[in-house]
PDB file of N, CA and C in Angstrom:
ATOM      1  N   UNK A   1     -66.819 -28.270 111.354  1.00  0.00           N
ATOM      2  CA  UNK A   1     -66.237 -27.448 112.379  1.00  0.00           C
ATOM      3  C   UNK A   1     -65.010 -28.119 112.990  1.00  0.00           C
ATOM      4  N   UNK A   2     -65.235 -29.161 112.885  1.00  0.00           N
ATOM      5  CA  UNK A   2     -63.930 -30.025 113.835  1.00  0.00           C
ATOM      6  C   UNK A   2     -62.770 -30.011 113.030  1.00  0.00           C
ATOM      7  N   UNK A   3     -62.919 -29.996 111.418  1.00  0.00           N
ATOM      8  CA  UNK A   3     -61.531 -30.076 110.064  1.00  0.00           C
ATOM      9  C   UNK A   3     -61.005 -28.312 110.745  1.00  0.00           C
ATOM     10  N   UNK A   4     -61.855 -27.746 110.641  1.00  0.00           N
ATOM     11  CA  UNK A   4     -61.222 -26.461 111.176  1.00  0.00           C
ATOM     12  C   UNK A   4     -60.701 -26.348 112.424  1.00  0.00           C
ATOM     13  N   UNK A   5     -61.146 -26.856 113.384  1.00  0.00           N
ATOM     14  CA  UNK A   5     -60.332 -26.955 114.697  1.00  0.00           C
ATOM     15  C   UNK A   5     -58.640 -27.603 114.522  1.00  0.00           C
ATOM     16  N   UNK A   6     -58.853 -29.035 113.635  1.00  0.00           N
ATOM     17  CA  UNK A   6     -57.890 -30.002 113.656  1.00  0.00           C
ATOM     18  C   UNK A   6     -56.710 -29.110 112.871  1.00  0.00           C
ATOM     19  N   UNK A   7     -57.459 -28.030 111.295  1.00  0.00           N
ATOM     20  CA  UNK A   7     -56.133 -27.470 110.630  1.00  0.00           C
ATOM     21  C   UNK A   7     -55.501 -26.047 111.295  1.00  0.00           C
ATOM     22  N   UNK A   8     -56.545 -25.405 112.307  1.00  0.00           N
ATOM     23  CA  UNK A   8     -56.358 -24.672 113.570  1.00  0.00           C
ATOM     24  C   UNK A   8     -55.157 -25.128 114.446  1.00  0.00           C
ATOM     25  N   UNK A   9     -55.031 -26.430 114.978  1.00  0.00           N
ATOM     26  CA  UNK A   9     -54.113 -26.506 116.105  1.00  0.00           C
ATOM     27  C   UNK A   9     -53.210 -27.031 115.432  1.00  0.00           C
ATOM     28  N   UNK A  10     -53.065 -27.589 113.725  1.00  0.00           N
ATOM     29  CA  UNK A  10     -51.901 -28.248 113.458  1.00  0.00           C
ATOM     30  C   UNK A  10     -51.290 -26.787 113.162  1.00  0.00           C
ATOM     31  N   UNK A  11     -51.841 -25.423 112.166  1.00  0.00           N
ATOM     32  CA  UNK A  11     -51.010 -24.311 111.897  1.00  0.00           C
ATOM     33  C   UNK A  11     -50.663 -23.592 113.238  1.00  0.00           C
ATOM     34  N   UNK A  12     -51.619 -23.396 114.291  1.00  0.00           N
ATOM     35  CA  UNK A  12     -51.079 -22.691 115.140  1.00  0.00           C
ATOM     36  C   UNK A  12     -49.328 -22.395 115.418  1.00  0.00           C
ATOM     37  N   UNK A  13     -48.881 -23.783 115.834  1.00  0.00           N
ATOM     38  CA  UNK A  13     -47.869 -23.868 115.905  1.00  0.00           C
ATOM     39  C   UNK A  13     -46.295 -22.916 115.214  1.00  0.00           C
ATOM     40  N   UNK A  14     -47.104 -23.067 113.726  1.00  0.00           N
ATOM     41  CA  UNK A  14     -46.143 -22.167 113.124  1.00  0.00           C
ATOM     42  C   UNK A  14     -46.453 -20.564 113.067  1.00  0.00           C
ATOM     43  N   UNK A  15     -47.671 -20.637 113.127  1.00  0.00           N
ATOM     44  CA  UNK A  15     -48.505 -19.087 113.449  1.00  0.00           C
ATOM     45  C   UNK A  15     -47.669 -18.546 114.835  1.00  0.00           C
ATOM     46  N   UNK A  16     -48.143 -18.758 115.680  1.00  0.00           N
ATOM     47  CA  UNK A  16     -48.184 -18.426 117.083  1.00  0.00           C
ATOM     48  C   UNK A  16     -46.914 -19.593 118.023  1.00  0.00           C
ATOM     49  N   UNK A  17     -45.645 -19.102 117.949  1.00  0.00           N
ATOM     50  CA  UNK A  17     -44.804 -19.670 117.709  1.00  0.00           C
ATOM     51  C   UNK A  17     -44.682 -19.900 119.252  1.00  0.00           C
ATOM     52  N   UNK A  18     -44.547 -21.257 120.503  1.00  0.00           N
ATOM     53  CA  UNK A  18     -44.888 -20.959 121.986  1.00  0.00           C
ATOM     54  C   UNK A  18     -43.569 -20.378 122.227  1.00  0.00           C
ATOM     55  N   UNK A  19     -43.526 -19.668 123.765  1.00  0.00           N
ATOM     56  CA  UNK A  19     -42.756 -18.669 123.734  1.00  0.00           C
ATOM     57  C   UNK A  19     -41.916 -19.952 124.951  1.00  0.00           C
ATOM     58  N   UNK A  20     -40.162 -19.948 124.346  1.00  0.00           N
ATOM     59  CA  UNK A  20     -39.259 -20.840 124.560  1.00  0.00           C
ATOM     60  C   UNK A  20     -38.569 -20.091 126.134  1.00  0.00           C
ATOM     61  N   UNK A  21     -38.895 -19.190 126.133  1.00  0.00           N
ATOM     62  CA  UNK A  21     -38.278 -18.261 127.768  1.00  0.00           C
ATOM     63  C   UNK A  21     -39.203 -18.365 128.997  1.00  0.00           C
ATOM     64  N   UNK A  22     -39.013 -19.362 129.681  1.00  0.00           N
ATOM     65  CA  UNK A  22     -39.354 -19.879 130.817  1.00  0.00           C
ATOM     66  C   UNK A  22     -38.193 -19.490 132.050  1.00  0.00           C
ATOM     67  N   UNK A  23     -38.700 -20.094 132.811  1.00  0.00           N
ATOM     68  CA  UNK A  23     -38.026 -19.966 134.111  1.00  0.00           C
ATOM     69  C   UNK A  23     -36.416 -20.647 133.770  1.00  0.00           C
ATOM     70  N   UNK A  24     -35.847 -21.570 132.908  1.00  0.00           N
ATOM     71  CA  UNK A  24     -34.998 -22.399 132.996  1.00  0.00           C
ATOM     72  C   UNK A  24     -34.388 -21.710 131.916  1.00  0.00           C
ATOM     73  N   UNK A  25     -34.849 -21.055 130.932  1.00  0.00           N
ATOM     74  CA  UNK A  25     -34.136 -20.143 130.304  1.00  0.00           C
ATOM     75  C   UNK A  25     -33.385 -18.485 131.175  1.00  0.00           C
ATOM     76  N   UNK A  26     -34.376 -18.457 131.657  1.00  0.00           N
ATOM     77  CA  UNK A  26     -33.307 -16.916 133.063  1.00  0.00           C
ATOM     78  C   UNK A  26     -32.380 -17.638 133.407  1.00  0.00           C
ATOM     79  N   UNK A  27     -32.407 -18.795 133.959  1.00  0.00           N
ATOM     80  CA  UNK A  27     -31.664 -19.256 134.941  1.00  0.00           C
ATOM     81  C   UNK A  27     -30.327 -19.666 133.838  1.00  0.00           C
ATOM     82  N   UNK A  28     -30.789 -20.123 133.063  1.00  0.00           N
ATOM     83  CA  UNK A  28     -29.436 -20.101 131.663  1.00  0.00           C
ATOM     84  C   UNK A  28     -28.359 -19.117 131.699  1.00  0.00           C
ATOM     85  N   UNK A  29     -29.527 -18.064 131.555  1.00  0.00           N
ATOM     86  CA  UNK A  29     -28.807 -16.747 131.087  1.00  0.00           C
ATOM     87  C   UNK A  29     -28.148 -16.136 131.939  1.00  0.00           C
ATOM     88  N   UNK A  30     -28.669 -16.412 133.028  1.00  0.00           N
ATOM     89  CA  UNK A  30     -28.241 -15.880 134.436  1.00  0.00           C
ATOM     90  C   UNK A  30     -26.981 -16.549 134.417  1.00  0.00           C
ATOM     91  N   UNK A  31     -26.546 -17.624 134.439  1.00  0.00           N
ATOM     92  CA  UNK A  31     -25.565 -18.473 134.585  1.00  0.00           C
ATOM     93  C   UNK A  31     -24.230 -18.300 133.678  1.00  0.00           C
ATOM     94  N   UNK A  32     -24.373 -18.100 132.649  1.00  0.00           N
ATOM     95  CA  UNK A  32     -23.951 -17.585 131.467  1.00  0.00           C
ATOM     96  C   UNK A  32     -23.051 -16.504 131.856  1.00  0.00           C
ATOM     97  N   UNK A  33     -23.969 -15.400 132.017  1.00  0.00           N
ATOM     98  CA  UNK A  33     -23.473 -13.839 132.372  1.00  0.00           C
ATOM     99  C   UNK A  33     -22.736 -13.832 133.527  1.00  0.00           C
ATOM    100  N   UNK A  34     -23.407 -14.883 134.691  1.00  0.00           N
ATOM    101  CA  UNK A  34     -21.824 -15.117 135.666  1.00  0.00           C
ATOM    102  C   UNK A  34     -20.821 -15.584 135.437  1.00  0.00           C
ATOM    103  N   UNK A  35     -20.949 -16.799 134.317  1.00  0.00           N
ATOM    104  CA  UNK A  35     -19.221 -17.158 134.097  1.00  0.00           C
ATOM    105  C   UNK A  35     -18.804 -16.004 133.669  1.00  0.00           C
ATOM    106  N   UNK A  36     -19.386 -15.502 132.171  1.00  0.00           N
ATOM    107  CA  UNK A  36     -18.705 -14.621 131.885  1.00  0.00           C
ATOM    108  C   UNK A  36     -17.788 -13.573 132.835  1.00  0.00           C
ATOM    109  N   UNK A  37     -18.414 -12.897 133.882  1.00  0.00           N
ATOM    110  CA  UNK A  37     -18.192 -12.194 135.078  1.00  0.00           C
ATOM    111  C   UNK A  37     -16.996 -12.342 135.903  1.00  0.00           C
ATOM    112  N   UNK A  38     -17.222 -13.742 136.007  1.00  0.00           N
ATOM    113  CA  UNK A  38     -16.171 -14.434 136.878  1.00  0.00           C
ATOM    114  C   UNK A  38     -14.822 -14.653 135.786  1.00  0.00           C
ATOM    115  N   UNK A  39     -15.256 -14.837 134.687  1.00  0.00           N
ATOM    116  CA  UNK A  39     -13.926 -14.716 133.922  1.00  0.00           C
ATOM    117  C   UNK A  39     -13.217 -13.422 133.432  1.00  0.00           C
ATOM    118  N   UNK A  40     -14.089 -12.884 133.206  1.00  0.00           N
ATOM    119  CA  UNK A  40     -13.293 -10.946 133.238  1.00  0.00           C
ATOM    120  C   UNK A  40     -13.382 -10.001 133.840  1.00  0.00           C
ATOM    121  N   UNK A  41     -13.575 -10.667 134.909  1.00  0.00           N
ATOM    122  CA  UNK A  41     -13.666  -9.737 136.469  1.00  0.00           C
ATOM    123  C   UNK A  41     -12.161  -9.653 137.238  1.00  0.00           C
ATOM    124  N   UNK A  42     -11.571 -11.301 137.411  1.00  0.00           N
ATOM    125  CA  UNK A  42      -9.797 -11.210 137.500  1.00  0.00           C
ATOM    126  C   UNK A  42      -9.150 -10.581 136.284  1.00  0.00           C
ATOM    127  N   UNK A  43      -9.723 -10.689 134.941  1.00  0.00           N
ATOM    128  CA  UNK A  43      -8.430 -10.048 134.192  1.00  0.00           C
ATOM    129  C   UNK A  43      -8.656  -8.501 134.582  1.00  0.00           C
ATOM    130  N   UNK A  44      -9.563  -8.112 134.566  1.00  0.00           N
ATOM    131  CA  UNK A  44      -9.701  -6.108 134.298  1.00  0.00           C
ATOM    132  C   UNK A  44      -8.820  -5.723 136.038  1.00  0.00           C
ATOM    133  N   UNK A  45      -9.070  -6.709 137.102  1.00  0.00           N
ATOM    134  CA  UNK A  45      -8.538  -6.528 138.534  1.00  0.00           C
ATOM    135  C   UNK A  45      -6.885  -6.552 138.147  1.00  0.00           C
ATOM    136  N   UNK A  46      -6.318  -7.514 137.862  1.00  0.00           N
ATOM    137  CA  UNK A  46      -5.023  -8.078 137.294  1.00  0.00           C
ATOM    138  C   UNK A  46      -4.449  -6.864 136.211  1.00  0.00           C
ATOM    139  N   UNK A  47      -4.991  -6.355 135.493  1.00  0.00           N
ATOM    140  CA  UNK A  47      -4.465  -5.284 134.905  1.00  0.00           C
ATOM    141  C   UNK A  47      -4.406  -4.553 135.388  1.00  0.00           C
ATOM    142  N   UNK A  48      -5.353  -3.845 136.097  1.00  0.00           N
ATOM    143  CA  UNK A  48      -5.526  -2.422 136.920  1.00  0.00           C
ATOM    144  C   UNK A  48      -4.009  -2.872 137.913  1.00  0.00           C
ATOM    145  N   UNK A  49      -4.047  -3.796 138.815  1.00  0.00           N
ATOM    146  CA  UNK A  49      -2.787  -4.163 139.371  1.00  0.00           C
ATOM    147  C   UNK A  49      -1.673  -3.868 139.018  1.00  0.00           C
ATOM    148  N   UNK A  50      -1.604  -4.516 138.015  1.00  0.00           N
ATOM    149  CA  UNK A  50      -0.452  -4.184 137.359  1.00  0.00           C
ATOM    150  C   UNK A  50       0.130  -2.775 136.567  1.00  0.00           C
ATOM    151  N   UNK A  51      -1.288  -2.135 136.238  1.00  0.00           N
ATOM    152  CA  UNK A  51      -0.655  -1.042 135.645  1.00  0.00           C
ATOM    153  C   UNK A  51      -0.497   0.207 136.888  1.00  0.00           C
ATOM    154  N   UNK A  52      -0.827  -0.030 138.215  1.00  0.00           N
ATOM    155  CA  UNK A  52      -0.196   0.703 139.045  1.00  0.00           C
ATOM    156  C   UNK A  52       0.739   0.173 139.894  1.00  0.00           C
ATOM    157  N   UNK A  53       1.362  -1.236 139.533  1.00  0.00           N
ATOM    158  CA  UNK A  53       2.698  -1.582 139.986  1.00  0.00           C
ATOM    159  C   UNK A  53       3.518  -0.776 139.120  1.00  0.00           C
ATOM    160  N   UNK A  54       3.132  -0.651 137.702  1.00  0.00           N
ATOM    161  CA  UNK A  54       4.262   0.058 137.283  1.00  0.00           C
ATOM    162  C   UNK A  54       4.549   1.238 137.197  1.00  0.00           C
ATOM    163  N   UNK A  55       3.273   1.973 137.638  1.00  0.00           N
ATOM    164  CA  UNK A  55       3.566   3.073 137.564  1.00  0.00           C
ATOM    165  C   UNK A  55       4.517   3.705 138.597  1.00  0.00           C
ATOM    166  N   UNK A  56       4.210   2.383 140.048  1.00  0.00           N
ATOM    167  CA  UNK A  56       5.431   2.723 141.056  1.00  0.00           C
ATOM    168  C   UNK A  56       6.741   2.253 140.939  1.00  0.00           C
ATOM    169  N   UNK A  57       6.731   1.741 140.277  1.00  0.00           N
ATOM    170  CA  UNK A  57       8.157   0.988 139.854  1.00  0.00           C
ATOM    171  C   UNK A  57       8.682   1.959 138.857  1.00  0.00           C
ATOM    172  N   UNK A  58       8.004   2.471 137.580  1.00  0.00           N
ATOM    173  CA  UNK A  58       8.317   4.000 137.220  1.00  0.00           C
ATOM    174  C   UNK A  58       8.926   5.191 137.834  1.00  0.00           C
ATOM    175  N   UNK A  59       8.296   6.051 138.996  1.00  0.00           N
ATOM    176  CA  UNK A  59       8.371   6.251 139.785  1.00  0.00           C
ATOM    177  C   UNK A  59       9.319   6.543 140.836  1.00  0.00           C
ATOM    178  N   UNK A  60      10.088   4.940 141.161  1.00  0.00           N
ATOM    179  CA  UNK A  60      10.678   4.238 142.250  1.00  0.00           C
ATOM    180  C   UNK A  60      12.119   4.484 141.557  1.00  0.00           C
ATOM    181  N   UNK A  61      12.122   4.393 139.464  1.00  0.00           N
ATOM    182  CA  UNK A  61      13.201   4.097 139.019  1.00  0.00           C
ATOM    183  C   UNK A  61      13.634   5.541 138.498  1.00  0.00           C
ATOM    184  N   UNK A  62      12.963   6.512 138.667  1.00  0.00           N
ATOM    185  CA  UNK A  62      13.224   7.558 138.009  1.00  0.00           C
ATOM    186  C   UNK A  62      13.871   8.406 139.556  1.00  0.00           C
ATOM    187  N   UNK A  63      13.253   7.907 140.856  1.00  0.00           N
ATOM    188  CA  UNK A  63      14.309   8.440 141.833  1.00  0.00           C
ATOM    189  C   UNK A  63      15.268   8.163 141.942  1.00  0.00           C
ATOM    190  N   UNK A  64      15.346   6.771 141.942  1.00  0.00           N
ATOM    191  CA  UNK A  64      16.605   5.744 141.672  1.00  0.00           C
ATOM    192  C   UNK A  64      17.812   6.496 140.400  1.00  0.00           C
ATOM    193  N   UNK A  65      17.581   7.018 139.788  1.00  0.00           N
ATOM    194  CA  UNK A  65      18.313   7.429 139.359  1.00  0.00           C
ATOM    195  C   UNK A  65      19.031   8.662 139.426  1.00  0.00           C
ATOM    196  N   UNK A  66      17.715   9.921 140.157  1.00  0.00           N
ATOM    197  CA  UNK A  66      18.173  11.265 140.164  1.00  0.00           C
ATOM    198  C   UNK A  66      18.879  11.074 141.498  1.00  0.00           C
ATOM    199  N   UNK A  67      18.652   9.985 142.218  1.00  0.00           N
ATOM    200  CA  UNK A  67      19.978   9.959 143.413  1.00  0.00           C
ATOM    201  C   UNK A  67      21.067   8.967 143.077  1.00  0.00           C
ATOM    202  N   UNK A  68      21.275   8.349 141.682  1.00  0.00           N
ATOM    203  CA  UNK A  68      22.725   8.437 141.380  1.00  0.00           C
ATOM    204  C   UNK A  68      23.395   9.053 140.465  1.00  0.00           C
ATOM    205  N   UNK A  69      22.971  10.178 140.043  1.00  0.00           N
ATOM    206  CA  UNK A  69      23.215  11.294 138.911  1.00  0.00           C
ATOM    207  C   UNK A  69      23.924  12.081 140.613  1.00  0.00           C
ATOM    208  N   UNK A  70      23.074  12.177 141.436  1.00  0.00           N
ATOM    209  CA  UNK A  70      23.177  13.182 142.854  1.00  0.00           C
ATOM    210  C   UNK A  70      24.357  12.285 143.371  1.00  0.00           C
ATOM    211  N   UNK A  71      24.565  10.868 143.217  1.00  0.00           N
ATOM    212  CA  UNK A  71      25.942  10.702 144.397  1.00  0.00           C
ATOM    213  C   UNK A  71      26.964  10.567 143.388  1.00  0.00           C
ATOM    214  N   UNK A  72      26.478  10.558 141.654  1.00  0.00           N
ATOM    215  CA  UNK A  72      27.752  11.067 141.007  1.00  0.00           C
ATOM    216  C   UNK A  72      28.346  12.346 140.773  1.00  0.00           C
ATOM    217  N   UNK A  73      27.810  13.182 141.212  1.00  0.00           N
ATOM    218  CA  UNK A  73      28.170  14.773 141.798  1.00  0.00           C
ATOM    219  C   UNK A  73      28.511  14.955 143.211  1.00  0.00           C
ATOM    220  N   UNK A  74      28.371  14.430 144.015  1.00  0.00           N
ATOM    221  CA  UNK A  74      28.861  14.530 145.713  1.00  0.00           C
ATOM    222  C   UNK A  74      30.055  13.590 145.331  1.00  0.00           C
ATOM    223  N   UNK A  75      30.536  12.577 144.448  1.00  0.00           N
ATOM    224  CA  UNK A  75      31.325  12.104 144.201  1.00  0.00           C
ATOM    225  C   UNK A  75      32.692  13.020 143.843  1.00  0.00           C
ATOM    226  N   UNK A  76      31.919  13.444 142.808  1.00  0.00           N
ATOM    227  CA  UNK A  76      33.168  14.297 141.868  1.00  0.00           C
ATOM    228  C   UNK A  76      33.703  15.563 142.889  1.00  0.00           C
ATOM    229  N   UNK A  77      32.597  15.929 143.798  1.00  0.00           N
ATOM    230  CA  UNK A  77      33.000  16.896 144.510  1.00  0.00           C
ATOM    231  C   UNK A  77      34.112  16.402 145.657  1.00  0.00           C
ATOM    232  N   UNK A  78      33.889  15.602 146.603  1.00  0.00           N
ATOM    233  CA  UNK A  78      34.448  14.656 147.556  1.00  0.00           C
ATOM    234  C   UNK A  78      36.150  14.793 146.775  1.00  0.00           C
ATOM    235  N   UNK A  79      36.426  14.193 145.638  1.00  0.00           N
ATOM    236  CA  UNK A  79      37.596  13.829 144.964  1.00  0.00           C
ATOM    237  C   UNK A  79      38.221  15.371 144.571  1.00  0.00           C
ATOM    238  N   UNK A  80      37.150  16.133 144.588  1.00  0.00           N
ATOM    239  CA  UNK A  80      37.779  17.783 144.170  1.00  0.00           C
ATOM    240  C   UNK A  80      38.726  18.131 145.437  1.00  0.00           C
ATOM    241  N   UNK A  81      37.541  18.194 146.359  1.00  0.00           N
ATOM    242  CA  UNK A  81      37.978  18.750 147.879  1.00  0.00           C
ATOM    243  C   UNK A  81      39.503  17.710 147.837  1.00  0.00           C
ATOM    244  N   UNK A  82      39.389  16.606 148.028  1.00  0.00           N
ATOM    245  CA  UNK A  82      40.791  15.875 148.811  1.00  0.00           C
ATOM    246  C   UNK A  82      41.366  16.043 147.842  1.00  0.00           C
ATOM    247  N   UNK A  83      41.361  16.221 146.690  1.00  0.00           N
ATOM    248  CA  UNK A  83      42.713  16.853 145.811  1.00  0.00           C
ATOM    249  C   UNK A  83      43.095  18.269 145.942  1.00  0.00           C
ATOM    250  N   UNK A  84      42.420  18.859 146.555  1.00  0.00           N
ATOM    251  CA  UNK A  84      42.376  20.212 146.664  1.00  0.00           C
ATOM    252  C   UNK A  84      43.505  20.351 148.474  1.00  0.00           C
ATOM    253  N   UNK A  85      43.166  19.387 149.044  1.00  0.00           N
ATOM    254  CA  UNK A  85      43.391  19.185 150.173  1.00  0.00           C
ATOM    255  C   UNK A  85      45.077  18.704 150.247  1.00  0.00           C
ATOM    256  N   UNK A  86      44.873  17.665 149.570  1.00  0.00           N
ATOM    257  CA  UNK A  86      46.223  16.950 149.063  1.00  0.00           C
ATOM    258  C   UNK A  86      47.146  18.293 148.672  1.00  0.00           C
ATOM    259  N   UNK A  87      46.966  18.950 148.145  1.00  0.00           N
ATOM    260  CA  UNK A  87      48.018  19.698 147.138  1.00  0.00           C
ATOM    261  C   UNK A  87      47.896  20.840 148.618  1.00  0.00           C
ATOM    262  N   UNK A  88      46.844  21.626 148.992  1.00  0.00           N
ATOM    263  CA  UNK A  88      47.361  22.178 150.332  1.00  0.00           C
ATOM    264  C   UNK A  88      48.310  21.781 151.139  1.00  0.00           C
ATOM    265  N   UNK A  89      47.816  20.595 151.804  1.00  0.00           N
ATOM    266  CA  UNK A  89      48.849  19.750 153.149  1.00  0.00           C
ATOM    267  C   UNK A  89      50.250  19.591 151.931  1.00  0.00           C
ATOM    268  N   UNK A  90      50.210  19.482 150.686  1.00  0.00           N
ATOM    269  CA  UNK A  90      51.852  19.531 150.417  1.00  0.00           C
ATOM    270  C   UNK A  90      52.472  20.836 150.665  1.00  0.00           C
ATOM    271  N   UNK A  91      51.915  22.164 150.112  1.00  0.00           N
ATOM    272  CA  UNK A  91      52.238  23.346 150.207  1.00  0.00           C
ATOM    273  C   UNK A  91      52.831  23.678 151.920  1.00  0.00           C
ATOM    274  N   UNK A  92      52.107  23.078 152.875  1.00  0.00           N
ATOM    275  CA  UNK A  92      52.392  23.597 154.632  1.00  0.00           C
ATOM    276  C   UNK A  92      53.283  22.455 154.448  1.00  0.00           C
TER     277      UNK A  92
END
């Protein structure tokens, strides 16, 4: 009975394999999944940032422009009038 006990606890081992997830294994994993966290938690923030800086800077540049398309027409007009003006005041 005892050869059977002794070839009992030497196979167990590979039978009944002990289970390696203890308390110090969560705490692993736990640890783990926070770096991870902490490391792609600023990039996804940092993008989002950025992709609505540009969308105001988009935005910012596309007014930027329809008001100098707009003061290159109040321009051309300005230079109409005082030529228009000019050639009057010669006529009186």
């Amino acid at each position: 009975m005892s050869d059977k006990n002794a070839i009992l606890e030497a196979v167990e081992p590979v039978i009944v394999p002990s289970q390696k997830m203890g308390v110090r294994y969560l705490i692993g994993v736990l640890l783990i999944v926070s770096m991870l966290l902490l490391v792609t938690f600023p990039k996804i923030y940092l993008q989002n940032q950025i992709y609505y800086k540009s969308r105001d800077i988009a935005v910012l540049k596309r007014e930027f422009n329809a008001l100098k398309e707009e003061n290159r027409v109040i321009t051309s007009q300005v230079e109409a009038i005082r030529f228009k003006n000019q050639i009057l005041d010669t006529l009186f």
